[in-house]
C-alpha atoms as a PDB file:
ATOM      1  CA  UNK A   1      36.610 -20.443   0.914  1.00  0.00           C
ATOM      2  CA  UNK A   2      37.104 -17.051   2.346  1.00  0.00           C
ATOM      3  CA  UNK A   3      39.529 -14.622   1.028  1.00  0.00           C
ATOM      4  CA  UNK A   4      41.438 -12.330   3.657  1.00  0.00           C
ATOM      5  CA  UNK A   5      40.328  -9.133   3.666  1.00  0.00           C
ATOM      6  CA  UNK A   6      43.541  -7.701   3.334  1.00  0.00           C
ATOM      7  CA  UNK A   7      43.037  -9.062  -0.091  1.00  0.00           C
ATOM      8  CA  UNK A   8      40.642  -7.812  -1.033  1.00  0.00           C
ATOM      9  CA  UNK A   9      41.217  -4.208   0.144  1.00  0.00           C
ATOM     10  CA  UNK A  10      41.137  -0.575  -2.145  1.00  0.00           C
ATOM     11  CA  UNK A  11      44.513   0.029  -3.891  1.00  0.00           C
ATOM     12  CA  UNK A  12      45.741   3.790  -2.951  1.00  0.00           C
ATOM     13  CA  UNK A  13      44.473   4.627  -5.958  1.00  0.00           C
ATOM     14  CA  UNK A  14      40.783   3.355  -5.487  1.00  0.00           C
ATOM     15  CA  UNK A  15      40.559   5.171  -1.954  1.00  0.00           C
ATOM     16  CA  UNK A  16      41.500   8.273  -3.752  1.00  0.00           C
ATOM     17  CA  UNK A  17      39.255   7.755  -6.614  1.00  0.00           C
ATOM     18  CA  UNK A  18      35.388   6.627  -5.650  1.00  0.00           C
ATOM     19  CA  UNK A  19      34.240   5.857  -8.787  1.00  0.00           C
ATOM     20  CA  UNK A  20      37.424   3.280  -9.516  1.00  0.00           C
ATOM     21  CA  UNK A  21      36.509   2.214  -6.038  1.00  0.00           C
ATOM     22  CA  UNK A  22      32.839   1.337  -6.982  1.00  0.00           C
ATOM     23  CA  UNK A  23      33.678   0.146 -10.119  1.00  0.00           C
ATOM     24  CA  UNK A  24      34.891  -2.803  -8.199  1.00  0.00           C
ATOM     25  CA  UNK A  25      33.286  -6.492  -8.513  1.00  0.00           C
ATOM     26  CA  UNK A  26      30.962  -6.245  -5.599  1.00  0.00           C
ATOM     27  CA  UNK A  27      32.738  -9.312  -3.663  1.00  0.00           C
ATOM     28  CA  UNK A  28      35.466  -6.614  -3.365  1.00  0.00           C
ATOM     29  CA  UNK A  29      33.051  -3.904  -2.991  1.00  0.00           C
ATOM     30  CA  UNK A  30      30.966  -4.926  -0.085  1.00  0.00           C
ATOM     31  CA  UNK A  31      33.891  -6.603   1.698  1.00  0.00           C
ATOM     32  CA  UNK A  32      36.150  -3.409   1.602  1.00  0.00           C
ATOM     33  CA  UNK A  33      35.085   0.294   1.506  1.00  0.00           C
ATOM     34  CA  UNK A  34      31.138  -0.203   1.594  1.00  0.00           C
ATOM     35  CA  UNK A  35      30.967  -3.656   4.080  1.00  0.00           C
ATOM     36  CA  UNK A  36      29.077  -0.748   6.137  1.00  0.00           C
ATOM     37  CA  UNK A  37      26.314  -0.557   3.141  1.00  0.00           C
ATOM     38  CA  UNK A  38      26.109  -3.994   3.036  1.00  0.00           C
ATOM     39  CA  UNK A  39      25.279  -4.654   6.779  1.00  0.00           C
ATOM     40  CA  UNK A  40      22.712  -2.040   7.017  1.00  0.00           C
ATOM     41  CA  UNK A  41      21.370  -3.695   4.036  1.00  0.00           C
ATOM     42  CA  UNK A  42      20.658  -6.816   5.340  1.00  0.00           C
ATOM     43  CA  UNK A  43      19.177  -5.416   8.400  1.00  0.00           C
ATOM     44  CA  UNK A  44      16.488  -3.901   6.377  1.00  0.00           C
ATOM     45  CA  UNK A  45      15.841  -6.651   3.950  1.00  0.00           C
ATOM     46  CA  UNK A  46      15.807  -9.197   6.896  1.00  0.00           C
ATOM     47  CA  UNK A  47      14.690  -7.239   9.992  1.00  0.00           C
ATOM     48  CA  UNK A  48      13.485 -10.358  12.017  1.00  0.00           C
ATOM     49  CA  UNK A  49      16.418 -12.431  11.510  1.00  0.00           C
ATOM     50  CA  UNK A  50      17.794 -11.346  14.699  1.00  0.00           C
ATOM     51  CA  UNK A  51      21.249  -9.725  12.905  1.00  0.00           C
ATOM     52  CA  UNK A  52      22.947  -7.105  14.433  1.00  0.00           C
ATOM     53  CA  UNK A  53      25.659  -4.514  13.391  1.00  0.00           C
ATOM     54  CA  UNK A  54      28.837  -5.026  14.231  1.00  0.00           C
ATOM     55  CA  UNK A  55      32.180  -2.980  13.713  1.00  0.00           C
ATOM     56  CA  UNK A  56      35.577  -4.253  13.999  1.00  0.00           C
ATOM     57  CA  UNK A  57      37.311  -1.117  15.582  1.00  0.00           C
ATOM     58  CA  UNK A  58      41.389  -1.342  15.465  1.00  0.00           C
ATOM     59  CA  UNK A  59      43.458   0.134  17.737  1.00  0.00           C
ATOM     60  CA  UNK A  60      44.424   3.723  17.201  1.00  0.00           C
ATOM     61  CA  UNK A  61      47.589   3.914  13.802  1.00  0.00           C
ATOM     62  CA  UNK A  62      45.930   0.608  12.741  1.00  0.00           C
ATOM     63  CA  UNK A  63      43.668   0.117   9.533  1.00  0.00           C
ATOM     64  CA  UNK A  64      41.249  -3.249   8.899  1.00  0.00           C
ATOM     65  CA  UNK A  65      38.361  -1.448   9.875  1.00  0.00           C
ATOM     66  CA  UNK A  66      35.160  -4.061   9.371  1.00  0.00           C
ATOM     67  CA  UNK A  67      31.275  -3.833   9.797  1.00  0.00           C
ATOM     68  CA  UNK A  68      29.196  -7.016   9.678  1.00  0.00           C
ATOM     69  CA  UNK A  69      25.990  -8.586  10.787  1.00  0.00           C
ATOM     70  CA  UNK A  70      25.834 -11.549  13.494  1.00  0.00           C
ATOM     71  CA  UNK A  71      23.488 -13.130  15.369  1.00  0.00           C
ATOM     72  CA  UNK A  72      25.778 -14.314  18.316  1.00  0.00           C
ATOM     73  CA  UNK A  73      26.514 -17.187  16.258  1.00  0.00           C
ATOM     74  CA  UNK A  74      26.410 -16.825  12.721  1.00  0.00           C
ATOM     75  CA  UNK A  75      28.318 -13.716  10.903  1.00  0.00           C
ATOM     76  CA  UNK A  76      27.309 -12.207   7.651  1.00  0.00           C
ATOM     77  CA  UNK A  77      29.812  -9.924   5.437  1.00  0.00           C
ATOM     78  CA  UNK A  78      30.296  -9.487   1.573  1.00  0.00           C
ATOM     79  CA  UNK A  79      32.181 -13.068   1.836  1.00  0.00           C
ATOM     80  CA  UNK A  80      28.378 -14.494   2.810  1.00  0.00           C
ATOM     81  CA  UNK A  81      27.680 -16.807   6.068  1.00  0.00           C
ATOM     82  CA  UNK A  82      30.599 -18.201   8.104  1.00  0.00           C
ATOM     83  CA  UNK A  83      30.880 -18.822  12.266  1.00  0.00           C
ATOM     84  CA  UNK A  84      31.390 -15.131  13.954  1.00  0.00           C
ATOM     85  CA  UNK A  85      34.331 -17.005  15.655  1.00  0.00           C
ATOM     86  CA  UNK A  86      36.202 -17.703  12.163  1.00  0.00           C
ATOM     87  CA  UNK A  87      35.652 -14.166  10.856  1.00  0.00           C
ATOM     88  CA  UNK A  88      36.852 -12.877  13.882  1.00  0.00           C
ATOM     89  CA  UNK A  89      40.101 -15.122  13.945  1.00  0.00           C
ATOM     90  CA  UNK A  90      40.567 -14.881  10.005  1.00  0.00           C
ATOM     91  CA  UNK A  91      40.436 -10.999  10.535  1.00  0.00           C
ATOM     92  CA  UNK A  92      42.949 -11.080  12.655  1.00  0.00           C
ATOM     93  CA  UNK A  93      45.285 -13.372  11.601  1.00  0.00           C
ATOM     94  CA  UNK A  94      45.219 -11.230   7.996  1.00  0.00           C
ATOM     95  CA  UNK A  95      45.968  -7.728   9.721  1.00  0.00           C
ATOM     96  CA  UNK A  96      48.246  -9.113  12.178  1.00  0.00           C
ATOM     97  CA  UNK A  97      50.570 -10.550   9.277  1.00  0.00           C
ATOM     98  CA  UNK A  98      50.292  -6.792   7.726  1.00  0.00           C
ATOM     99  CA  UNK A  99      50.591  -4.970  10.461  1.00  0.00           C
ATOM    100  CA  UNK A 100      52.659  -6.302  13.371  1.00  0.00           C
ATOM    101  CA  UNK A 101      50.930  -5.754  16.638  1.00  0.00           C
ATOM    102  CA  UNK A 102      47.283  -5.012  14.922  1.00  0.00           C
ATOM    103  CA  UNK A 103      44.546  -5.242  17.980  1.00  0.00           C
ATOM    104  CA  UNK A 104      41.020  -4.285  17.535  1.00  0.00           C
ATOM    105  CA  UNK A 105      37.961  -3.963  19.406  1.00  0.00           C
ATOM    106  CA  UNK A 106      34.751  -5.289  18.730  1.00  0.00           C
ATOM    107  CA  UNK A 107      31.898  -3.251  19.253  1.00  0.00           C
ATOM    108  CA  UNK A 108      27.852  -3.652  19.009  1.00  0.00           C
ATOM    109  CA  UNK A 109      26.655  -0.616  16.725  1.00  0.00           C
ATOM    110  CA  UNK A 110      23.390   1.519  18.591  1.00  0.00           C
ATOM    111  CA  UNK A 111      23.454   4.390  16.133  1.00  0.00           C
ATOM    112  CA  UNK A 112      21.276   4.517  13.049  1.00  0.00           C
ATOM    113  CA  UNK A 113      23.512   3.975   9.844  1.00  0.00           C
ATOM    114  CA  UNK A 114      23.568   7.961   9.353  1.00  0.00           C
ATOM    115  CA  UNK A 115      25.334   8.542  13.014  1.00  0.00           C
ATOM    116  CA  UNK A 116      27.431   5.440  12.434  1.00  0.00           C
ATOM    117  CA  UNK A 117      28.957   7.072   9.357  1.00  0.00           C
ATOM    118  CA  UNK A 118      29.516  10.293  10.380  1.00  0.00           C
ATOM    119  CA  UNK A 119      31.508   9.220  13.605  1.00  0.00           C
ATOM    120  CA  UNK A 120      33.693   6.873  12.100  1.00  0.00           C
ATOM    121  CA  UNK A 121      34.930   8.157   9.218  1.00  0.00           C
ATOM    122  CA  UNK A 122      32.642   6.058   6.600  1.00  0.00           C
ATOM    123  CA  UNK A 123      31.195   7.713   3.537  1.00  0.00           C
ATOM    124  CA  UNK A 124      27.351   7.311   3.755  1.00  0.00           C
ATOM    125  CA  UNK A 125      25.088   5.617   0.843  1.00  0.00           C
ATOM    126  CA  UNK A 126      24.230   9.083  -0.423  1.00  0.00           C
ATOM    127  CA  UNK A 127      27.513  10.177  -0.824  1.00  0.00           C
ATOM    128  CA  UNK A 128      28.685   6.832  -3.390  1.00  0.00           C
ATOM    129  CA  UNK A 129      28.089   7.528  -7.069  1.00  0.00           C
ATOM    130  CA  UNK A 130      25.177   6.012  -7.963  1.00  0.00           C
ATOM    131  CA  UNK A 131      22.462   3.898  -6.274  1.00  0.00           C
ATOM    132  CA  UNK A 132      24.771   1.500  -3.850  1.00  0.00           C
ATOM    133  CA  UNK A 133      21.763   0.869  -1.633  1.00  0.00           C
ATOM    134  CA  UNK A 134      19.804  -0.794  -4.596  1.00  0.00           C
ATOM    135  CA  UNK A 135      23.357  -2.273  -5.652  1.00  0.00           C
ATOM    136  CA  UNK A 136      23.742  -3.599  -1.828  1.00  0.00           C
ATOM    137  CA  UNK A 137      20.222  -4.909  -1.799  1.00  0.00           C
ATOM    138  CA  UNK A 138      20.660  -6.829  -5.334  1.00  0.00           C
ATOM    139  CA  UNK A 139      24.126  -8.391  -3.737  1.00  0.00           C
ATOM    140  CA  UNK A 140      22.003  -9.733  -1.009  1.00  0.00           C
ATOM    141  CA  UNK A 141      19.965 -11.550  -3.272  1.00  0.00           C
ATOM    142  CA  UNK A 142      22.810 -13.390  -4.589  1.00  0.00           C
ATOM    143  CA  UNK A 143      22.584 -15.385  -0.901  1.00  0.00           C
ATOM    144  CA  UNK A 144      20.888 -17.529   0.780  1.00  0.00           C
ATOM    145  CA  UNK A 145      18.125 -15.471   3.182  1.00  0.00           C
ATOM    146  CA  UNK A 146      19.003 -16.070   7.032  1.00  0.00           C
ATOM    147  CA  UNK A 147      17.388 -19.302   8.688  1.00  0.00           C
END
């Protein structure tokens, strides 16, 4: 079962502090504050698997932010596989019932991880203490690989 992501989002005091942000369980981790890692991730380990990047863009005053992988069909975040229809609708329903009148966009990401970070406001792998590539690739191997 999936948890909402408003769940599983940074207390104020883990967005102001990284390192009691990364010290979180990776479920937690990957799902909120480095989901971004995590996609990019899988597109390297599985490059054939015909994934994508995609980022869940609210409206402008809104947060929920969300980047994933899908295939059209499928949809891959730190929660694992699930229909890209149910994340979507679980997504919403979550940040709707926090945020009265939450809307989002979503949007295919073109850029290279890099330009995808510094436009939207995401801290880059570089820039988390310690290795959170190698710690995004080892979460990856906790799943299944893509059919």
């Amino acid at each position: 079962m999936r948890h909402p992501l408003t769940a599983l989002r940074r207390t104020p005091e883990e967005v102001r502090d990284i390192h009691l942000s990364c010290a979180r369980p990776d479920l937690r981790f990957f799902s909120a504050g480095a989901c971004h890692v995590l996609a990019f991730a899988f597109l390297e380990r599985y490059p054939r698997a015909g994934f994508r990047p995609r980022f869940i863009r609210p409206a402008a005053g809104f947060h929920g932010t969300h980047v994933y992988v899908s295939d059209g069909v499928t949809a891959f975040d730190g929660q694992g596989y699930v229909p890209e229809v149910e994340l979507l609708r679980e997504h919403r329903r979550a940040f709707q019932a926090a945020q009265p009148g939450w809307t989002a966009e979503v949007e295919d990401i073109t850029v290279p991880l890099a330009e995808f970070c510094a436009g939207n406001n995401h801290r880059p792998p570089w820039d988390f203490p310690g290795d959170v590539w190698g710690r995004a690739l080892a979460y990856l191997r906790t799943f299944l690989a893509p059919a």
